[in-house]
C-alpha atoms as a PDB file:
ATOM      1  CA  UNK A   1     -14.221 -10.385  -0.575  1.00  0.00           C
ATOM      2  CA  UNK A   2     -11.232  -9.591  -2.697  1.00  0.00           C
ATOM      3  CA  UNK A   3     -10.609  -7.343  -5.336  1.00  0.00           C
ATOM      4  CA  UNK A   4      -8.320  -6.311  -7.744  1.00  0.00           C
ATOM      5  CA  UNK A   5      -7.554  -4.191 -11.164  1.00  0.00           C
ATOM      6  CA  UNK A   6      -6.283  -6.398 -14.288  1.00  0.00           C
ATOM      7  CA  UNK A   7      -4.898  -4.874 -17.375  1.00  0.00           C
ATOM      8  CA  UNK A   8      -6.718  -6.731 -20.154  1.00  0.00           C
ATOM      9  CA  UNK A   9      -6.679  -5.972 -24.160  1.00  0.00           C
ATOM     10  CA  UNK A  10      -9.294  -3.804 -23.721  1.00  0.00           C
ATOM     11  CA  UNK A  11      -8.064  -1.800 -20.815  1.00  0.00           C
ATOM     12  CA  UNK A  12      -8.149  -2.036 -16.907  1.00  0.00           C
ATOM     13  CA  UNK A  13     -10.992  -3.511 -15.787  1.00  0.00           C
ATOM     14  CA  UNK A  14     -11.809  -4.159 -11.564  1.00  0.00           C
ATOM     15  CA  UNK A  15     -12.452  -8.051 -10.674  1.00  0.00           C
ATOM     16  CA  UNK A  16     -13.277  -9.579  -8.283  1.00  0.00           C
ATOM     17  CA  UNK A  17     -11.082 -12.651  -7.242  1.00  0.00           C
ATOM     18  CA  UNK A  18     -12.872 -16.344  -6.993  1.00  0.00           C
ATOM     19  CA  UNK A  19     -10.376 -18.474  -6.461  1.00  0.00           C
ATOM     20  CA  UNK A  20      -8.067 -18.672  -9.706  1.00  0.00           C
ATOM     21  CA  UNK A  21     -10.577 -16.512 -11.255  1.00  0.00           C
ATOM     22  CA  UNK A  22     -10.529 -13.104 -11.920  1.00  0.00           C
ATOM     23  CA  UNK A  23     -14.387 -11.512 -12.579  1.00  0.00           C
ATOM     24  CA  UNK A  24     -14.820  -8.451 -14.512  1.00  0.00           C
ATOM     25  CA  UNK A  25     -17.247  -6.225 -12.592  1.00  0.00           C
ATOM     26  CA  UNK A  26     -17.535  -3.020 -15.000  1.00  0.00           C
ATOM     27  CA  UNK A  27     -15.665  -0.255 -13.966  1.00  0.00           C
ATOM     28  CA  UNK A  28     -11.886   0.406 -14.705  1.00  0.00           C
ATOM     29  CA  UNK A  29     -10.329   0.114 -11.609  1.00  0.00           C
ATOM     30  CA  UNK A  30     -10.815  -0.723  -8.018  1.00  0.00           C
ATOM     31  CA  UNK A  31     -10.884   3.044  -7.300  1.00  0.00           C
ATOM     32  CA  UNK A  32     -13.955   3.480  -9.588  1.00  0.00           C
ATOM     33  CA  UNK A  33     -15.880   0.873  -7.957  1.00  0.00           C
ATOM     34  CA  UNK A  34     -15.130   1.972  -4.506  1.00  0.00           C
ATOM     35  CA  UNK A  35     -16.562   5.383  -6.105  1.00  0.00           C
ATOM     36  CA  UNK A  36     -20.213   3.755  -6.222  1.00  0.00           C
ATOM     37  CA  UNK A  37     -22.505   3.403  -3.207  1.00  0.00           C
ATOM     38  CA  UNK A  38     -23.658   0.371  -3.839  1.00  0.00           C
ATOM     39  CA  UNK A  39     -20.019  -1.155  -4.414  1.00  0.00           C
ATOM     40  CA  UNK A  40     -19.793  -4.186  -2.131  1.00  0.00           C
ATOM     41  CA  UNK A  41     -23.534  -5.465  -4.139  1.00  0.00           C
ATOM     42  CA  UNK A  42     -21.797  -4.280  -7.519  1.00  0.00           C
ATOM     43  CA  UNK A  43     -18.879  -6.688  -6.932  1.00  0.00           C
ATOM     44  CA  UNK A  44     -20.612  -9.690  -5.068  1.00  0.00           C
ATOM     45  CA  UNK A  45     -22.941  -9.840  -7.897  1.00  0.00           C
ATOM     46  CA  UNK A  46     -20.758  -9.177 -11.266  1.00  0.00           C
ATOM     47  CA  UNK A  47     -21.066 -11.647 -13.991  1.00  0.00           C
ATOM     48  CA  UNK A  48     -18.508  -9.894 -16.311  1.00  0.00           C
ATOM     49  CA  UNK A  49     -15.720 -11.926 -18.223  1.00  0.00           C
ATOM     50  CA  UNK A  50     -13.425 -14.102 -16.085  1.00  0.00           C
ATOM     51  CA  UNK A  51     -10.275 -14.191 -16.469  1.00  0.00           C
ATOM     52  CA  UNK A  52      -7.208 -16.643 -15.370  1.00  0.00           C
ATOM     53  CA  UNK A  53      -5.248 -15.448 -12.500  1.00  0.00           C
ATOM     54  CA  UNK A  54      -2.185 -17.036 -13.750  1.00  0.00           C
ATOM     55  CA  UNK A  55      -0.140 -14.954 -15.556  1.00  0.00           C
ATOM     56  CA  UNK A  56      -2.659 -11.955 -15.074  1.00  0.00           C
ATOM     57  CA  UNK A  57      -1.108  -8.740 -15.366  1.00  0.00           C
ATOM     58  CA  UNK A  58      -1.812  -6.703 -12.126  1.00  0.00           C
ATOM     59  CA  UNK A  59      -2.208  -2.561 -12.515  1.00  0.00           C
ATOM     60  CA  UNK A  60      -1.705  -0.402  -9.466  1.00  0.00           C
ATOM     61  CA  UNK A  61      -4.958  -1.619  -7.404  1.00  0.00           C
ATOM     62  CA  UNK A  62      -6.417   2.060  -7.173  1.00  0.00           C
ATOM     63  CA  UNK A  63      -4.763   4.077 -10.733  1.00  0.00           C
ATOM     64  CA  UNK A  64      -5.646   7.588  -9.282  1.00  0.00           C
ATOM     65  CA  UNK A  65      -6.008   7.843  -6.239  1.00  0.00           C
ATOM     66  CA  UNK A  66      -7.115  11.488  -4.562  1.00  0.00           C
ATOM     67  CA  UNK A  67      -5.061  11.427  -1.876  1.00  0.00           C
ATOM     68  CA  UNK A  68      -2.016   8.935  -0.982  1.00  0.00           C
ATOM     69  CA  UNK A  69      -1.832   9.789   2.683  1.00  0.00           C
ATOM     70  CA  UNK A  70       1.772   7.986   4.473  1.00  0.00           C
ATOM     71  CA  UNK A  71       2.007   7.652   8.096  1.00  0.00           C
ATOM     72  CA  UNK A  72       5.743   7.250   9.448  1.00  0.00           C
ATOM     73  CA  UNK A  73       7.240   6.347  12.883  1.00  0.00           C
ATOM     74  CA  UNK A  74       4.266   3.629  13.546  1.00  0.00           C
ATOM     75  CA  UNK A  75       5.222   0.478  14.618  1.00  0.00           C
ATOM     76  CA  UNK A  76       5.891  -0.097  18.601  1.00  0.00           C
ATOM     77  CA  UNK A  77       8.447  -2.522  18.793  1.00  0.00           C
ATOM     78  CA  UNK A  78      10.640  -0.198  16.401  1.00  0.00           C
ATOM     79  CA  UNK A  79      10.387   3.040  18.266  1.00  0.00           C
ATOM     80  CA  UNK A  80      11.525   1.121  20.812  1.00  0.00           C
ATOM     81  CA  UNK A  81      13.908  -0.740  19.982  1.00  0.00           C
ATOM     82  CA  UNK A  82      15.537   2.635  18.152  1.00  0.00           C
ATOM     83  CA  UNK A  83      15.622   4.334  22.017  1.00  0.00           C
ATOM     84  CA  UNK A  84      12.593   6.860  20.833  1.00  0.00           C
ATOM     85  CA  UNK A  85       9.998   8.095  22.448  1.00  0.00           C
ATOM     86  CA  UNK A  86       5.920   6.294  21.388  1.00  0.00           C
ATOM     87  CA  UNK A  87       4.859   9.574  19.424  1.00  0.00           C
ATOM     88  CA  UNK A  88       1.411  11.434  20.749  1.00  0.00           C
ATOM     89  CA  UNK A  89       0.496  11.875  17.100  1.00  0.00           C
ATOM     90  CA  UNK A  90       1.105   9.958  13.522  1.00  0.00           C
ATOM     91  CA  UNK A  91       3.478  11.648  11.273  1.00  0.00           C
ATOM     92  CA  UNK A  92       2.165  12.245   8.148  1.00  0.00           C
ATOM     93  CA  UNK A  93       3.226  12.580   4.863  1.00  0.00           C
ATOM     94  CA  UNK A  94       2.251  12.698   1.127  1.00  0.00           C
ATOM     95  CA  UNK A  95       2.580  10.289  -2.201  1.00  0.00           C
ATOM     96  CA  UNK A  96       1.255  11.334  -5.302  1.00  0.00           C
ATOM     97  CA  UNK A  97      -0.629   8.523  -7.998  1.00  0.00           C
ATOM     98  CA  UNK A  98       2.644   8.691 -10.385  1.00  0.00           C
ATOM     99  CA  UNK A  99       4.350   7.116  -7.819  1.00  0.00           C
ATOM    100  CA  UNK A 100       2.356   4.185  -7.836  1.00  0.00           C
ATOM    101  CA  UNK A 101       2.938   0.648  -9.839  1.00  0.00           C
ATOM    102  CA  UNK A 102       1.615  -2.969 -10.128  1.00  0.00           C
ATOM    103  CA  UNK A 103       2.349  -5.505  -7.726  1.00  0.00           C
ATOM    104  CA  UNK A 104       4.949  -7.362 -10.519  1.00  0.00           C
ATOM    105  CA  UNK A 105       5.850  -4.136 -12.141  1.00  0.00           C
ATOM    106  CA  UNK A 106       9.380  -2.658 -12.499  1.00  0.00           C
ATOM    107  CA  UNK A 107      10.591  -0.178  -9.578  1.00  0.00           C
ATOM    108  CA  UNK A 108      12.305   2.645 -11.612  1.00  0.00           C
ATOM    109  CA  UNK A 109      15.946   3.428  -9.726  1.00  0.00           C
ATOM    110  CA  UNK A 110      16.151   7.261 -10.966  1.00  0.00           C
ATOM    111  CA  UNK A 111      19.966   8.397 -11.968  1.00  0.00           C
ATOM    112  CA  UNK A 112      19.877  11.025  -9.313  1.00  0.00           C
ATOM    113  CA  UNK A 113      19.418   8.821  -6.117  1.00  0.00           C
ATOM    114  CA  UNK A 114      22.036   6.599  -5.156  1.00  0.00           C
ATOM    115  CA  UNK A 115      20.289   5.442  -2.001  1.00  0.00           C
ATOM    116  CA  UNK A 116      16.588   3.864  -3.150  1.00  0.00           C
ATOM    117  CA  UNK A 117      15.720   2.219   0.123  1.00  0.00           C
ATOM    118  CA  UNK A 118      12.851  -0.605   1.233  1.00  0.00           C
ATOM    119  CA  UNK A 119       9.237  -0.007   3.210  1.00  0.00           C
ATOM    120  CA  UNK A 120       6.741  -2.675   3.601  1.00  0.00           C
ATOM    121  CA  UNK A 121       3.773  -1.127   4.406  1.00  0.00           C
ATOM    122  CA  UNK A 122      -0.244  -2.246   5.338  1.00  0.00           C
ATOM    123  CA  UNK A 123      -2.172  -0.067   2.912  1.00  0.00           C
ATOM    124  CA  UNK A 124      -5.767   0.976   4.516  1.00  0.00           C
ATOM    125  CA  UNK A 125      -8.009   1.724   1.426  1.00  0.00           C
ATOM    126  CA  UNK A 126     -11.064   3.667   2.239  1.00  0.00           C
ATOM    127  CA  UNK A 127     -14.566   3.122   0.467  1.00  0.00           C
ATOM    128  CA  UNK A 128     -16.752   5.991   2.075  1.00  0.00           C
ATOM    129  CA  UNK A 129     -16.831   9.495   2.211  1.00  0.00           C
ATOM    130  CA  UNK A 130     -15.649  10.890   5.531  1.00  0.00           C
ATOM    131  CA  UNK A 131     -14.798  14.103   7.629  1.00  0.00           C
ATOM    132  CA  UNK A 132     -14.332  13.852  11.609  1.00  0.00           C
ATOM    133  CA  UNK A 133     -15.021  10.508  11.816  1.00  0.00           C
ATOM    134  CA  UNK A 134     -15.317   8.808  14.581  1.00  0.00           C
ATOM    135  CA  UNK A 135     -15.872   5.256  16.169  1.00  0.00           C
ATOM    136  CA  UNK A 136     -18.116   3.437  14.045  1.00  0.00           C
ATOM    137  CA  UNK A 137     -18.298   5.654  11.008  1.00  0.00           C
ATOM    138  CA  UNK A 138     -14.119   5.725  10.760  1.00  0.00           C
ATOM    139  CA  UNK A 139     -14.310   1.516  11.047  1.00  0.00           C
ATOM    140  CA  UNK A 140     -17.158   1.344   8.153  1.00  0.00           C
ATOM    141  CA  UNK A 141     -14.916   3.744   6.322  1.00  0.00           C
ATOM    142  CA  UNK A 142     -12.208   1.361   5.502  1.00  0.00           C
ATOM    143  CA  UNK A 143     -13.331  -0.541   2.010  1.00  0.00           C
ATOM    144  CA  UNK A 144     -10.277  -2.784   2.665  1.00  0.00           C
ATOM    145  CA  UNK A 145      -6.586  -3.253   3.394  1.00  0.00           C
ATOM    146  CA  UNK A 146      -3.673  -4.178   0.820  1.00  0.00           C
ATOM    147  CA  UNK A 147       0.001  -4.442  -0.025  1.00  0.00           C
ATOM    148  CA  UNK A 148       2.030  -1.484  -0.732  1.00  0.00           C
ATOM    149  CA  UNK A 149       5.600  -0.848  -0.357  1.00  0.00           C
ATOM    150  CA  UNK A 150       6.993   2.836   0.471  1.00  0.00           C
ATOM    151  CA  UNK A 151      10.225   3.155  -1.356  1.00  0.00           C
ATOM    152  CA  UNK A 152      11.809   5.911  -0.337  1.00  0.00           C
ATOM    153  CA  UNK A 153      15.061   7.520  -2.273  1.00  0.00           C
ATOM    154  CA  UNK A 154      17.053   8.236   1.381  1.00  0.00           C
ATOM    155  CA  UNK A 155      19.387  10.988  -0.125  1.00  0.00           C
ATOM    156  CA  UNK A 156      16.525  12.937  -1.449  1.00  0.00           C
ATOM    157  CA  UNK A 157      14.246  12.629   1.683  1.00  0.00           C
ATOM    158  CA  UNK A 158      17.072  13.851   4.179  1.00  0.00           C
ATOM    159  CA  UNK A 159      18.465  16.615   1.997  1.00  0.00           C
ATOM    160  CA  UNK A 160      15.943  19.221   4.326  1.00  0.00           C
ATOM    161  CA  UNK A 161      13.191  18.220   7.102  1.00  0.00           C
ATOM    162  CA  UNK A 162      10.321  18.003   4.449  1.00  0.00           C
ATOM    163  CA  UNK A 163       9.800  14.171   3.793  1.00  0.00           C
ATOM    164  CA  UNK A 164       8.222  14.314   0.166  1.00  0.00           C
ATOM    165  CA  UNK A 165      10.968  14.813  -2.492  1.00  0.00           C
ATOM    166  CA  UNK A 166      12.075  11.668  -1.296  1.00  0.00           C
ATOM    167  CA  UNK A 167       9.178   9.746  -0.741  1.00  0.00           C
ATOM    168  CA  UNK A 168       7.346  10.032  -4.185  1.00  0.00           C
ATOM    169  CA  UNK A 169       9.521   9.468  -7.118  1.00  0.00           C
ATOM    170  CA  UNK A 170       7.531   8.311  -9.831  1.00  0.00           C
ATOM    171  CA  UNK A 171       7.207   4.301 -10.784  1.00  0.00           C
ATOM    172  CA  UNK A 172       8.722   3.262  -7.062  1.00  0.00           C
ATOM    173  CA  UNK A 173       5.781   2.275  -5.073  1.00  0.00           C
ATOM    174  CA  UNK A 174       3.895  -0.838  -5.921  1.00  0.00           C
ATOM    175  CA  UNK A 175       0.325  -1.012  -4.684  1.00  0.00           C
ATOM    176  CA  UNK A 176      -1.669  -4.704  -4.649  1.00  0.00           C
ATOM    177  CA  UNK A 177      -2.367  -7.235  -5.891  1.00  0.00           C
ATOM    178  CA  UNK A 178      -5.509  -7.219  -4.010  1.00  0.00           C
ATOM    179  CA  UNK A 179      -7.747  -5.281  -1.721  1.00  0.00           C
ATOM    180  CA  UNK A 180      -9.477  -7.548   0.624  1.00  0.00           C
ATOM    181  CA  UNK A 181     -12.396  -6.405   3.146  1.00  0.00           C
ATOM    182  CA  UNK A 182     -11.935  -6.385   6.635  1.00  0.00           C
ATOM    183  CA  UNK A 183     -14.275  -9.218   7.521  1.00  0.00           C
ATOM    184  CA  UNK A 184     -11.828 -11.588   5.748  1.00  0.00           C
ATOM    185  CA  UNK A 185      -8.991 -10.901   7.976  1.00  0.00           C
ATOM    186  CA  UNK A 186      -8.023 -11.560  12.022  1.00  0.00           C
ATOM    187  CA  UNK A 187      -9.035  -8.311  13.549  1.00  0.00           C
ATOM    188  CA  UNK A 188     -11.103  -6.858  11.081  1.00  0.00           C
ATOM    189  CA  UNK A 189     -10.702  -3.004  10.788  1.00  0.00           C
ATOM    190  CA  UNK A 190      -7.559  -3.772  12.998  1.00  0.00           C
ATOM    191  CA  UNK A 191      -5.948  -6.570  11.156  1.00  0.00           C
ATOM    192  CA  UNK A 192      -3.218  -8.222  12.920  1.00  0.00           C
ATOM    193  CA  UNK A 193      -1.260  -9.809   9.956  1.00  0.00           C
ATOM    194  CA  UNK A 194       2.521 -11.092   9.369  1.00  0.00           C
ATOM    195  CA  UNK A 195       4.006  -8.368   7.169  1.00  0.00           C
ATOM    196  CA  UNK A 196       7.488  -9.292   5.653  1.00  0.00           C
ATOM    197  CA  UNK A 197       9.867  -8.099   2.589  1.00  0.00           C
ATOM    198  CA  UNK A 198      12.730  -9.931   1.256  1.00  0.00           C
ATOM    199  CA  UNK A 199      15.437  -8.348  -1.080  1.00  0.00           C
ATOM    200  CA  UNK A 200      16.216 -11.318  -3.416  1.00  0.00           C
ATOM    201  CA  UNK A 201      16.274 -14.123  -0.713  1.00  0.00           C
ATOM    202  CA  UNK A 202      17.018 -12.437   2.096  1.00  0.00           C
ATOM    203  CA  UNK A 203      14.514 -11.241   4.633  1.00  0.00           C
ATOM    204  CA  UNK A 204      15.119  -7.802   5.671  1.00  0.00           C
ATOM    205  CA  UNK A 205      11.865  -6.747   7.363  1.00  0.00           C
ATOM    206  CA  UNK A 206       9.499  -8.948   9.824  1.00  0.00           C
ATOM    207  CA  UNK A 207       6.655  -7.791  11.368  1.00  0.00           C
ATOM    208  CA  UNK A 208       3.072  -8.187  12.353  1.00  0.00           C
ATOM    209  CA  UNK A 209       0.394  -5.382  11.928  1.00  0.00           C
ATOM    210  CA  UNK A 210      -0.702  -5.821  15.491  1.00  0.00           C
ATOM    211  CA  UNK A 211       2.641  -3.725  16.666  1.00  0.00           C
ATOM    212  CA  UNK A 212       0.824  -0.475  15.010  1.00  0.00           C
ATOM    213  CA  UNK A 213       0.843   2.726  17.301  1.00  0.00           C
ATOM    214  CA  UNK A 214      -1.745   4.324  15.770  1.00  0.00           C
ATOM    215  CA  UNK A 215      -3.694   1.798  13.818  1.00  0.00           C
ATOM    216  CA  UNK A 216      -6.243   1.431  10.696  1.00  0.00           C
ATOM    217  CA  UNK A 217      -9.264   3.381  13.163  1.00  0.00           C
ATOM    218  CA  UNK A 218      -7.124   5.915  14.503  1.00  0.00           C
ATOM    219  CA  UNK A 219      -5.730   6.615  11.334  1.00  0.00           C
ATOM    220  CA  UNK A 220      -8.957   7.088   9.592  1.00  0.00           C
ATOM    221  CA  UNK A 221      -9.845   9.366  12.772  1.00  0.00           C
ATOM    222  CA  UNK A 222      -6.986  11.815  12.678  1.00  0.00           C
ATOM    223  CA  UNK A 223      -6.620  11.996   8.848  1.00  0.00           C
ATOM    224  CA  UNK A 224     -10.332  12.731   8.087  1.00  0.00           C
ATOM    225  CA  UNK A 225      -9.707  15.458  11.403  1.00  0.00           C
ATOM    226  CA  UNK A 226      -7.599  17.217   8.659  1.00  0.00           C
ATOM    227  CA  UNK A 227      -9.594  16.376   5.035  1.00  0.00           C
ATOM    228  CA  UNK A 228     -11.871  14.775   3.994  1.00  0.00           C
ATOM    229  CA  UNK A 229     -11.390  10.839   2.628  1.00  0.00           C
ATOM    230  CA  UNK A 230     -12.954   9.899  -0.346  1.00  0.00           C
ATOM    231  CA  UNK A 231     -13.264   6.789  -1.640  1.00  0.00           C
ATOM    232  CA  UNK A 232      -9.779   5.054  -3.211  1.00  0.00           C
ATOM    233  CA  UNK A 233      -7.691   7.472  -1.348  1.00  0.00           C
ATOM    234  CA  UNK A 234      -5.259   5.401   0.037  1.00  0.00           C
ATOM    235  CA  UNK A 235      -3.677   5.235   3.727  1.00  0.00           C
ATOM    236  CA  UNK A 236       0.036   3.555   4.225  1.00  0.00           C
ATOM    237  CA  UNK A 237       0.186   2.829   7.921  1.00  0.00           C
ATOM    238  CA  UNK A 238       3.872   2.990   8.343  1.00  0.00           C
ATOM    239  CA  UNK A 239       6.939   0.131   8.466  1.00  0.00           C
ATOM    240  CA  UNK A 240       8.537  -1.628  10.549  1.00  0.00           C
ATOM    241  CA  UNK A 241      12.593  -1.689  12.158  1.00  0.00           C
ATOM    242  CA  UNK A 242      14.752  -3.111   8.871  1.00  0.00           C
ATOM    243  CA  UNK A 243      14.741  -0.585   6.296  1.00  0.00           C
ATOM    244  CA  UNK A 244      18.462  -0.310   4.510  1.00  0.00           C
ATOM    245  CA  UNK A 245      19.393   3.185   5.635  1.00  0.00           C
ATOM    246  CA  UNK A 246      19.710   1.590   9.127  1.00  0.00           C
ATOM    247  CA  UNK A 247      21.948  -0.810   8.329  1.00  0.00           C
ATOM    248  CA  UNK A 248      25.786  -0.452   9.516  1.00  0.00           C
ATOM    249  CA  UNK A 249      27.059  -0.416   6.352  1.00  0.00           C
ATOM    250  CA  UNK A 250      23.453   1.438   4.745  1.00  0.00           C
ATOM    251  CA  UNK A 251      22.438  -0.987   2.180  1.00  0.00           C
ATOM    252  CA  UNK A 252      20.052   0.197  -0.569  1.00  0.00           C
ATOM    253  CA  UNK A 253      18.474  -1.188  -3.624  1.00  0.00           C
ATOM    254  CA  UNK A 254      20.690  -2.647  -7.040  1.00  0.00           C
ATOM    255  CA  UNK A 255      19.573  -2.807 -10.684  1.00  0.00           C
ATOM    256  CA  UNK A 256      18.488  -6.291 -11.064  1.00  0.00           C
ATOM    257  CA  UNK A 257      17.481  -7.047  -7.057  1.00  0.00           C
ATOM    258  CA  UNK A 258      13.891  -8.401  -6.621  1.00  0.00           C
ATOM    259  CA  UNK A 259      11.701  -6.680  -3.727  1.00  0.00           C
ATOM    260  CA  UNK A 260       9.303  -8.905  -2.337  1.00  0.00           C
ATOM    261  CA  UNK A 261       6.808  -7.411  -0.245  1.00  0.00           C
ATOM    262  CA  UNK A 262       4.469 -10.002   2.021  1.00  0.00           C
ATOM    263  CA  UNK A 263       1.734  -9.728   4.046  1.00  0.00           C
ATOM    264  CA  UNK A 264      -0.352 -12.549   5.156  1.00  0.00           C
ATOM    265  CA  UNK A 265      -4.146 -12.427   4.063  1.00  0.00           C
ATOM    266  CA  UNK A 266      -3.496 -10.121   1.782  1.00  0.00           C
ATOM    267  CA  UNK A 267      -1.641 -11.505  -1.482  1.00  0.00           C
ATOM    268  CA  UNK A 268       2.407 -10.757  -2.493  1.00  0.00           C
ATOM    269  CA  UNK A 269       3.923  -7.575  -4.521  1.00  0.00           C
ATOM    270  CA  UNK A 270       7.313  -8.757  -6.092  1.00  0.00           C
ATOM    271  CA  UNK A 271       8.979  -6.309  -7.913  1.00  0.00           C
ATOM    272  CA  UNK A 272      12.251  -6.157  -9.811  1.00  0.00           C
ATOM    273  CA  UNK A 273      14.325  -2.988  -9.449  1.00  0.00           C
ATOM    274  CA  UNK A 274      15.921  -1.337 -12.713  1.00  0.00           C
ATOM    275  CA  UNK A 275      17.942   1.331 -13.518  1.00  0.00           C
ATOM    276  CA  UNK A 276      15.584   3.764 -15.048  1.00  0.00           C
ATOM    277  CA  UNK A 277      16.534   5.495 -18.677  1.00  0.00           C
ATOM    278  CA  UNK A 278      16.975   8.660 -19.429  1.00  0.00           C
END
């Protein structure tokens, strides 16, 4: 199954996606819906007002999510390839929901970073309550995986140890289009999908989910260790080598570039970047 939230007149609404239709289920976002415990009956069932998928305006799949939990240092081949060490544990840091935009919304370049950098990311979206899960429970946990991308303002992230000031500037980090359940992808609560962003027409990043150190499971088992998940909090598993900071000269993002962020299975976020006013 695959989901989605649509800005309509009359607000968001959650839908579920048939094809090049777009089915209102009654509740305002995917977030809400993943709130009920009947959910996945809610949304195979819903009759609610269809809409066109072309030219539908896509919100930030979950709007307020509790927790935005981002894992860094995850993918094998990377770590690698950079002369590091495989970690024993994920590293984990925090988003907040004001970061968060539409799949074909504008990525706000703040004044005060001059180094807004690229991070195409699987997002794990979880659909039950958990704490210490484990095994089966962590696996029935996940509601669903989707397309996020983890722009990060470099200069701001590396001006102490602590991750966040650079990691959560507000209007950066598109979420979607869709959330689609693990039994629709190869691997299931392990998807092994081709994950790719391009910055105008060039592909920076090129990767396949498979590579993941600590995957979608573990993840869900060492983060609910901590906290508890709730439904719509939102996991982002980590990115691949390619990132701009890297490059030799760094390259970062321009007013008027177009991030494209690609994974396969799971739909396309393409966002334009702009300078933000002030």
């Amino acid at each position: 199954m695959k989901l989605a939230t649509l800005r309509t007149s009359s607000g968001t609404q959650a839908v579920r996606v048939d094809g090049d239709r777009l089915i209102e289920i009654g509740c305002p976002d995917v977030g809400a819906l993943l709130a009920m415990p009947d959910w996945q009956q809610r949304a195979e069932s819903a009759s609610g007002t269809a809409h066109d998928a072309a030219g539908a305006d896509f919100a930030p799949l979950v709007l307020n999510p509790g927790k935005i939990v981002c894992v860094g240092l995850n993918y094998r081949h990377h770590i690698l390839e950079m002369g590091r060490e495989i970690p024993e544990f994920p590293t984990l840091f925090a988003k907040y929901p004001e970061a968060l935009i539409g799949p074909a919304d504008d990525i706000l370049l703040a004044p005060e970073s001059d180094a807004v950098d690229w991070e195409a990311e699987l997002a794990v979206v979880i659909g039950t309550t958990v704490r210490r899960a484990r095994g089966g429970s962590a696996e029935a946990a996940i509601a669903g995986f989707a397309v996020l991308n983890d722009v990060t303002m470099r200069d701001w992230q590396y001006r102490t140890m602590m991750w966040d000031q650079g990691k959560t500037w507000e209007a950066t980090t598109p979420l979607g289009p869709y959330l689609v359940t693990p039994d629709e992808l190869p691997g299931g609560v392990r998807p092994a999908l081709d994950l790719s962003c391009r910055v105008n027409d060039e592909v920076v990043q090129s990767a396949n989910t498979g590579d993941l150190v600590f995957d979608s499971v573990a993840l869900v088992e060492y983060i609910s260790t901590i906290l508890t998940l709730r439904p719509g909090d939102v996991i982002a598993s980590g990115t691949p080598g390619g990132v701009g900071h890297a490059r030799k000269p760094p390259r970062y993002l321009a007013p008027g570039d177009v991030l494209t962020t690609d994974i396969s299975g799971l739909g396309i976020a393409r966002n334009r970047a702009v300078a933000e006013a002030v």
